[in-house]
N, C-alpha and C. Protein backbone atom coordinates (compact mmCIF):
# COMPACT_ATOMS: atom_id res chain seq x y z
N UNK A 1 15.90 10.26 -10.30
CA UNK A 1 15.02 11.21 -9.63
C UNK A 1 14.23 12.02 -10.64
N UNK A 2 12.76 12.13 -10.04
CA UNK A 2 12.61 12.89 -11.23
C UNK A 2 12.56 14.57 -10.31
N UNK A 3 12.35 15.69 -11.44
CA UNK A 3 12.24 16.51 -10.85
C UNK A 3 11.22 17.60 -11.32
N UNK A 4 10.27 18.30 -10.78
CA UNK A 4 9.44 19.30 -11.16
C UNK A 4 9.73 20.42 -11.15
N UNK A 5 9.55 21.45 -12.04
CA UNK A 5 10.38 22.47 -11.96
C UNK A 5 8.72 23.60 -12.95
N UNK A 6 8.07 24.81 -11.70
CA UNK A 6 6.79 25.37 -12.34
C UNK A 6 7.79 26.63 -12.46
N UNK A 7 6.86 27.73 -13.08
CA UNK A 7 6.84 28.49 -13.52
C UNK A 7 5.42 29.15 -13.78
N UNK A 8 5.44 30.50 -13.71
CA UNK A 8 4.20 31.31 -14.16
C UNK A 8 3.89 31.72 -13.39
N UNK A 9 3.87 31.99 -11.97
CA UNK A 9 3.36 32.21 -11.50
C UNK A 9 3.17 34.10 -10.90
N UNK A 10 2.37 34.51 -10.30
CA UNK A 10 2.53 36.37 -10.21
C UNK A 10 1.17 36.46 -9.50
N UNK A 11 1.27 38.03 -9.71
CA UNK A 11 0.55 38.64 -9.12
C UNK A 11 -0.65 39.39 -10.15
N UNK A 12 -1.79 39.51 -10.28
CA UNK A 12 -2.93 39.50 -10.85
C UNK A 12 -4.28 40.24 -10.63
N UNK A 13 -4.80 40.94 -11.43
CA UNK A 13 -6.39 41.69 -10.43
C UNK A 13 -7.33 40.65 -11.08
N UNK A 14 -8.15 40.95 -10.12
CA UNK A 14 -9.50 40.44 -10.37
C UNK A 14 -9.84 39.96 -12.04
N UNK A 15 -10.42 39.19 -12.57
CA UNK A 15 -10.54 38.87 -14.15
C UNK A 15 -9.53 38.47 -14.97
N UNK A 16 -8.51 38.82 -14.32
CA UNK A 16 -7.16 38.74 -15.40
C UNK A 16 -6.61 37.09 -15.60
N UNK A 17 -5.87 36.97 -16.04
CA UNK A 17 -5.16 35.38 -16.60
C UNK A 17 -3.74 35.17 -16.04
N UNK A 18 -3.50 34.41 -15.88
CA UNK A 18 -2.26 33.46 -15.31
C UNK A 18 -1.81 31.90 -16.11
N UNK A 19 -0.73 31.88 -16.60
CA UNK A 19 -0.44 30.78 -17.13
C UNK A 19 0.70 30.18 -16.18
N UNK A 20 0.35 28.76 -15.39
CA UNK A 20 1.31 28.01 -15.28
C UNK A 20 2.07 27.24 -16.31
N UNK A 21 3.50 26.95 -15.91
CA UNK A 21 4.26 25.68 -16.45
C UNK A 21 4.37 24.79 -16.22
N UNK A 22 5.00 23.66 -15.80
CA UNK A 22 5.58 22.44 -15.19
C UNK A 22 6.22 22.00 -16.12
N UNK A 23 7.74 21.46 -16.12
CA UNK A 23 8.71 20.50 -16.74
C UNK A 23 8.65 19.93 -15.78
N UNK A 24 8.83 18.43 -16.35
CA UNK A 24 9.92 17.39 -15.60
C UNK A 24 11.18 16.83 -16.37
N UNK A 25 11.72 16.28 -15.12
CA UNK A 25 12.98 16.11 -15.91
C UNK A 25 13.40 14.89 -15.52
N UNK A 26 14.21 13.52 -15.91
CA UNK A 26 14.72 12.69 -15.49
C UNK A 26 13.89 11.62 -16.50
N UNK A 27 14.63 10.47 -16.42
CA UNK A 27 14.20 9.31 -17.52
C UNK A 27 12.92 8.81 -16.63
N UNK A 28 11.99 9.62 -16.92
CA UNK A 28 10.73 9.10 -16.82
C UNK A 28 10.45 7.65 -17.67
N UNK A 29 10.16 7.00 -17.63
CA UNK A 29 9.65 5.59 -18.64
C UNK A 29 7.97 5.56 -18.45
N UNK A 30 7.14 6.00 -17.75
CA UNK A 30 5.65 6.32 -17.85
C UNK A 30 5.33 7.08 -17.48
N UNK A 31 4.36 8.17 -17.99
CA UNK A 31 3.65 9.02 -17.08
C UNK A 31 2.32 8.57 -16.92
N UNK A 32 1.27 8.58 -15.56
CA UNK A 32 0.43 8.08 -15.46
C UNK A 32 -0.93 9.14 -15.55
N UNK A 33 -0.11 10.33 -14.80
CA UNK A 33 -1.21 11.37 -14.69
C UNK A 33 0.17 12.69 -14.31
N UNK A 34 -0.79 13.50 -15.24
CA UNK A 34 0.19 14.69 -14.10
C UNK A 34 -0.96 15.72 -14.03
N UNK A 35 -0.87 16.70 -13.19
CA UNK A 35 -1.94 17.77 -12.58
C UNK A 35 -1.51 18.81 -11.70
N UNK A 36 -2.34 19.73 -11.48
CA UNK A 36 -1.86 20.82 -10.43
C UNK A 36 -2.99 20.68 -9.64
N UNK A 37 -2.48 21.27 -8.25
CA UNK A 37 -2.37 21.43 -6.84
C UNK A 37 -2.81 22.67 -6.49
N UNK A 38 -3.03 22.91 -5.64
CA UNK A 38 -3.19 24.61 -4.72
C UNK A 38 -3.23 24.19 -3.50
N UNK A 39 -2.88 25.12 -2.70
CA UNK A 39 -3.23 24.98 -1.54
C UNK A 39 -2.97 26.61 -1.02
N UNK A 40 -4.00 27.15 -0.33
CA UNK A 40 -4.53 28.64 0.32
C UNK A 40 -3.96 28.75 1.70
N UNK A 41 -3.90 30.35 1.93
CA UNK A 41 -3.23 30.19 3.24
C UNK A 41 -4.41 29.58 4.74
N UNK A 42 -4.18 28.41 5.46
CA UNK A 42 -5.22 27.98 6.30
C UNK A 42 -5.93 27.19 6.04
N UNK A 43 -5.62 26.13 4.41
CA UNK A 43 -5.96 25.55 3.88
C UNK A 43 -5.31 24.31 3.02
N UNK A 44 -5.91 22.71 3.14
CA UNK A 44 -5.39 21.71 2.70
C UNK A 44 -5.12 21.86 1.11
N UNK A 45 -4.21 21.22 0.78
CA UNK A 45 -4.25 21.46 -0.53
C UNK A 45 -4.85 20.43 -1.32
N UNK A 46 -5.55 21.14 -2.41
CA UNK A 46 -6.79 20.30 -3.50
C UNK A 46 -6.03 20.47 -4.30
N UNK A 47 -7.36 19.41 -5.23
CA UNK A 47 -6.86 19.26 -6.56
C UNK A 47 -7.62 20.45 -7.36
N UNK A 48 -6.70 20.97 -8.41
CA UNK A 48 -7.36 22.00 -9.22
C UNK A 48 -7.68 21.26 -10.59
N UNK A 49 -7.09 20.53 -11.15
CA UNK A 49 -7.09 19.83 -12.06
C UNK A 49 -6.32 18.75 -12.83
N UNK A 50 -6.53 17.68 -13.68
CA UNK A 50 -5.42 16.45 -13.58
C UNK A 50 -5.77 15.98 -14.79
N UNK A 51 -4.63 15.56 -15.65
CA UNK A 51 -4.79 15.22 -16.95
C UNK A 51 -4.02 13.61 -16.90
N UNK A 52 -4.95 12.52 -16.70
CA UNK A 52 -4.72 11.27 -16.55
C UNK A 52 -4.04 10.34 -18.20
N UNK A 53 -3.35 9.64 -18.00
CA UNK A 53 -3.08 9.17 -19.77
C UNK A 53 -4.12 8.19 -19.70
N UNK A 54 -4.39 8.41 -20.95
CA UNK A 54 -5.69 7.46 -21.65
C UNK A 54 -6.93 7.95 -20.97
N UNK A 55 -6.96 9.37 -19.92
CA UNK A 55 -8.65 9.03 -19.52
C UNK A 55 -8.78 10.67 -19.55
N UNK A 56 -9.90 11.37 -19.33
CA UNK A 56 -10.55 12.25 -19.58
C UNK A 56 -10.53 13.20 -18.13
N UNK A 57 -9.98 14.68 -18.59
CA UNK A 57 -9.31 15.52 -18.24
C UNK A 57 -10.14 15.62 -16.25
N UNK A 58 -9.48 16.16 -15.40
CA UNK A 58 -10.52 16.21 -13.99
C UNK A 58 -10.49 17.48 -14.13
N UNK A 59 -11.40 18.40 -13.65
CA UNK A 59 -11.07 19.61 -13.05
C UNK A 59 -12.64 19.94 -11.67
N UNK A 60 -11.37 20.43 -10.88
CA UNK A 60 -12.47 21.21 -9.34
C UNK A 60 -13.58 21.84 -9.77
N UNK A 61 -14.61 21.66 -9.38
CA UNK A 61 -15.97 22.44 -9.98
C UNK A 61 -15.87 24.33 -9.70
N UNK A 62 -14.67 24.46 -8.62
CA UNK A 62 -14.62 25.93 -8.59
C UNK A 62 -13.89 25.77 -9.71
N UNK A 63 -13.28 25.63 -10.54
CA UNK A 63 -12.30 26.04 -11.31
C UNK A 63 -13.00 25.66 -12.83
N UNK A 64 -13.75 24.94 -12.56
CA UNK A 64 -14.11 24.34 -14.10
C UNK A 64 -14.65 25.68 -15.14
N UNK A 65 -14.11 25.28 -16.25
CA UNK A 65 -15.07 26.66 -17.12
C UNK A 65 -13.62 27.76 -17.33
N UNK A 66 -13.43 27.46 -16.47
CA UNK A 66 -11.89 28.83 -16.33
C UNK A 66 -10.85 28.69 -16.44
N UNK A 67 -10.49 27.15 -15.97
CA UNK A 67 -9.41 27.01 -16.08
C UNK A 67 -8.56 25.91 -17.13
N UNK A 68 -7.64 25.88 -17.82
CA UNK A 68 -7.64 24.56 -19.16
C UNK A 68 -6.31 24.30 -18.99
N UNK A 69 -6.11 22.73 -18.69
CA UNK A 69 -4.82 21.79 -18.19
C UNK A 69 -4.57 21.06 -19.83
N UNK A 70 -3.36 21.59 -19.58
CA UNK A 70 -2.85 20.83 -21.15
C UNK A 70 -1.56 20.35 -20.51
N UNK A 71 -1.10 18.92 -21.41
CA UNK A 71 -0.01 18.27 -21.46
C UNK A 71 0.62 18.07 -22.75
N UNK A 72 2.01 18.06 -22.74
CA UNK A 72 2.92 17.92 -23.94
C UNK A 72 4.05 16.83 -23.28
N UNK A 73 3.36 15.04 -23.71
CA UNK A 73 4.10 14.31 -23.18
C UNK A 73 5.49 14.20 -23.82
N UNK A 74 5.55 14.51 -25.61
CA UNK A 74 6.93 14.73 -25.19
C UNK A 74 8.10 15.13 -24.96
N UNK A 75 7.28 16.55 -24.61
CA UNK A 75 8.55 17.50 -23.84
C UNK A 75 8.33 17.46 -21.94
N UNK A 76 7.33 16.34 -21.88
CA UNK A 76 7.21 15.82 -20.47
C UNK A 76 6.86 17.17 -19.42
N UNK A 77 5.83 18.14 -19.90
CA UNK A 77 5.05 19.66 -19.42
C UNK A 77 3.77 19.07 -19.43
N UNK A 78 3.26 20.34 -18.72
CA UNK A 78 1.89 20.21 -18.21
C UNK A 78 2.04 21.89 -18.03
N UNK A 79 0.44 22.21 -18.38
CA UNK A 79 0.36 24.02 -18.23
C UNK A 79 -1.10 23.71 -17.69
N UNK A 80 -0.97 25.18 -16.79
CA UNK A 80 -2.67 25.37 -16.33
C UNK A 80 -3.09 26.90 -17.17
N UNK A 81 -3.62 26.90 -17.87
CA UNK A 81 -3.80 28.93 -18.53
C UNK A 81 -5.10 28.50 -17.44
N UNK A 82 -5.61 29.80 -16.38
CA UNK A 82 -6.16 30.16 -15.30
C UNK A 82 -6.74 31.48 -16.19
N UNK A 83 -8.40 31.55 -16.46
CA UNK A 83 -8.71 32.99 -17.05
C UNK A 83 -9.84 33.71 -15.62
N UNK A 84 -10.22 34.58 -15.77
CA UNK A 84 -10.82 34.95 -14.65
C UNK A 84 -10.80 34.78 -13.93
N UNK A 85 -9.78 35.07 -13.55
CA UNK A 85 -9.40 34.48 -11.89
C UNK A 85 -10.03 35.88 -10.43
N UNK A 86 -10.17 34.94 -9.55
CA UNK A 86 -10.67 35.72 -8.22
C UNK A 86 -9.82 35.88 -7.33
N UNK A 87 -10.23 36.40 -6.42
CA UNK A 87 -9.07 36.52 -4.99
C UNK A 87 -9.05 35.35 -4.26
N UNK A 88 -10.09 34.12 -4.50
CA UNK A 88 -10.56 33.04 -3.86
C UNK A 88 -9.38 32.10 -4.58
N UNK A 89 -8.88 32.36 -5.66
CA UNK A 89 -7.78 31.47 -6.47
C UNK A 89 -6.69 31.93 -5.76
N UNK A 90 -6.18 32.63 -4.81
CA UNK A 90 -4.92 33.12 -4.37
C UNK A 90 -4.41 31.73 -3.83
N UNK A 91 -3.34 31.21 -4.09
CA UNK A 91 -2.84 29.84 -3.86
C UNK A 91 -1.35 30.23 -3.69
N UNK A 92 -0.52 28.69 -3.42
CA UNK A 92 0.35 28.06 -3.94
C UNK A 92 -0.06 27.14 -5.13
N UNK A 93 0.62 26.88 -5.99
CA UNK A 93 -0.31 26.10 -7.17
C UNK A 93 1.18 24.89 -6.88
N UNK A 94 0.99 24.27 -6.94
CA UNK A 94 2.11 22.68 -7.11
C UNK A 94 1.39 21.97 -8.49
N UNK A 95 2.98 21.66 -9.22
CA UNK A 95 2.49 20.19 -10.37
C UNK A 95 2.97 19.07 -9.55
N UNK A 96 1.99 18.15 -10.07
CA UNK A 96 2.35 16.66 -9.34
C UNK A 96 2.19 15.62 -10.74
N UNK A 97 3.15 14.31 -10.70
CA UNK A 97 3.50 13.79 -11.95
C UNK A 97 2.95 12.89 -11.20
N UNK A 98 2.98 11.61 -11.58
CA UNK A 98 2.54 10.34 -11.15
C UNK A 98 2.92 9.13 -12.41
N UNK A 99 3.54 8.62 -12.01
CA UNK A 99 4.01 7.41 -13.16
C UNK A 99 5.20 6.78 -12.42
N UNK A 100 6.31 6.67 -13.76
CA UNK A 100 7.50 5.29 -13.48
C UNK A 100 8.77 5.85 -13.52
N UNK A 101 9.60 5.79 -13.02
CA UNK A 101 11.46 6.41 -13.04
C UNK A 101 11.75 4.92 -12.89
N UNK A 102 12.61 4.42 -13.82
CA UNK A 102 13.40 3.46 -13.87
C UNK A 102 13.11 2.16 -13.50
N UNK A 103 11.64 1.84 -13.54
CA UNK A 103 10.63 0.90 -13.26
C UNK A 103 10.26 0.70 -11.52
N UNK A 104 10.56 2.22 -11.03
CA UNK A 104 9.74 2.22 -9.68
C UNK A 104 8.73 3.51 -9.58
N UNK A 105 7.49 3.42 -9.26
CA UNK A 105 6.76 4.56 -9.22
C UNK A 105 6.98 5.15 -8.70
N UNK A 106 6.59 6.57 -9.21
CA UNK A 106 6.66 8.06 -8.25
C UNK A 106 5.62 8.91 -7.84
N UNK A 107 5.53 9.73 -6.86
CA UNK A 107 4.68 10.65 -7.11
C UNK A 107 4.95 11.66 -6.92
N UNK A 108 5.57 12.29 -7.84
CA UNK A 108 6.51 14.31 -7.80
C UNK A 108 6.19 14.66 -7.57
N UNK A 109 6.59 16.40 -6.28
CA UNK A 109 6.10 17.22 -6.78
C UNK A 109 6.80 18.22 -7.08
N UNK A 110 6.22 19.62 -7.48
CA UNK A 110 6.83 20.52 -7.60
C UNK A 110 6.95 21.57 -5.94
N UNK A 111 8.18 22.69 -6.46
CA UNK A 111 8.22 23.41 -5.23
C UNK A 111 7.23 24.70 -5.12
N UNK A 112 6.33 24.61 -6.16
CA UNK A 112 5.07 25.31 -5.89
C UNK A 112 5.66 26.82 -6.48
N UNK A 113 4.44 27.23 -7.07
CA UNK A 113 4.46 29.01 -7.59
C UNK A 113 3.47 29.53 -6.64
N UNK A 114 3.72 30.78 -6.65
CA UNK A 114 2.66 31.77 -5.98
C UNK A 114 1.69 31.82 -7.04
N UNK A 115 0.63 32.23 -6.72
CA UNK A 115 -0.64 32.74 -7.76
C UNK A 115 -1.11 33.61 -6.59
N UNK A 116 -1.15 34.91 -6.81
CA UNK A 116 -1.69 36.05 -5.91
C UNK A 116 -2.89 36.97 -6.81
N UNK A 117 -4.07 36.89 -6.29
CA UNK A 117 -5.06 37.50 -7.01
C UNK A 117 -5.78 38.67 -6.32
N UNK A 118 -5.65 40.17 -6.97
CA UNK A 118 -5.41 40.77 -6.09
C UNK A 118 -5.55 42.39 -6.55
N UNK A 119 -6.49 43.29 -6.17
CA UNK A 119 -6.96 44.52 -6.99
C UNK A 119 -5.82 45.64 -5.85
């Protein structure tokens, strides 16, 4: 099994910064992509941004510019640092992994952080 496990998440005013975490854990044998999630209250959850192996980084056009997805495959993390953030970023943020556990694919997720943006 694999398992996602975030961190970072709080409460924030207007302009300020937020750093997510994500570990995973379990004998991963590939990672394919991993990325974070949001989803707002009354709202589906998107993609905020996704760091694919071998291909070139995604990020949401609301978020682009602001926000920077880094991975450390091998301590098997993924971070979002979030700078200027708005009240429009108030989320759940989820990491999602995507790859191989024991030569069957997965697609993880995490149990989600708060991100509350908020004067």
């Amino acid at each position: 099994q694999v398992q996602l496990v975030e961190s970072g998440g709080g409460l924030v005013q207007p302009g300020g910064s937020l750093e997510l975490s994500c570990a995973a854990s379990g004998r991963i044998s590939r990672i394919d992509s991993m990325g974070w999630y949001r989803q707002a209250p009354g709202k589906q959850r998107e993609l905020v941004a996704v760091s694919p192996s071998g291909g070139s980084t995604n990020y949401a056009s609301s978020v682009k510019g602001r926000f920077t997805i880094s991975r450390d495959d091998a301590k098997s993390t993924v971070a979002l640092q979030m700078n200027s953030l708005q009240p429009e970023d108030t989320a759940i943020y989820y990491c999602n992994l995507k790859g191989y556990y024991m030569g069957t694919g997965v697609d993880s997720w995490g149990q989600g952080t708060q991100g509350t943006v908020s004067s």
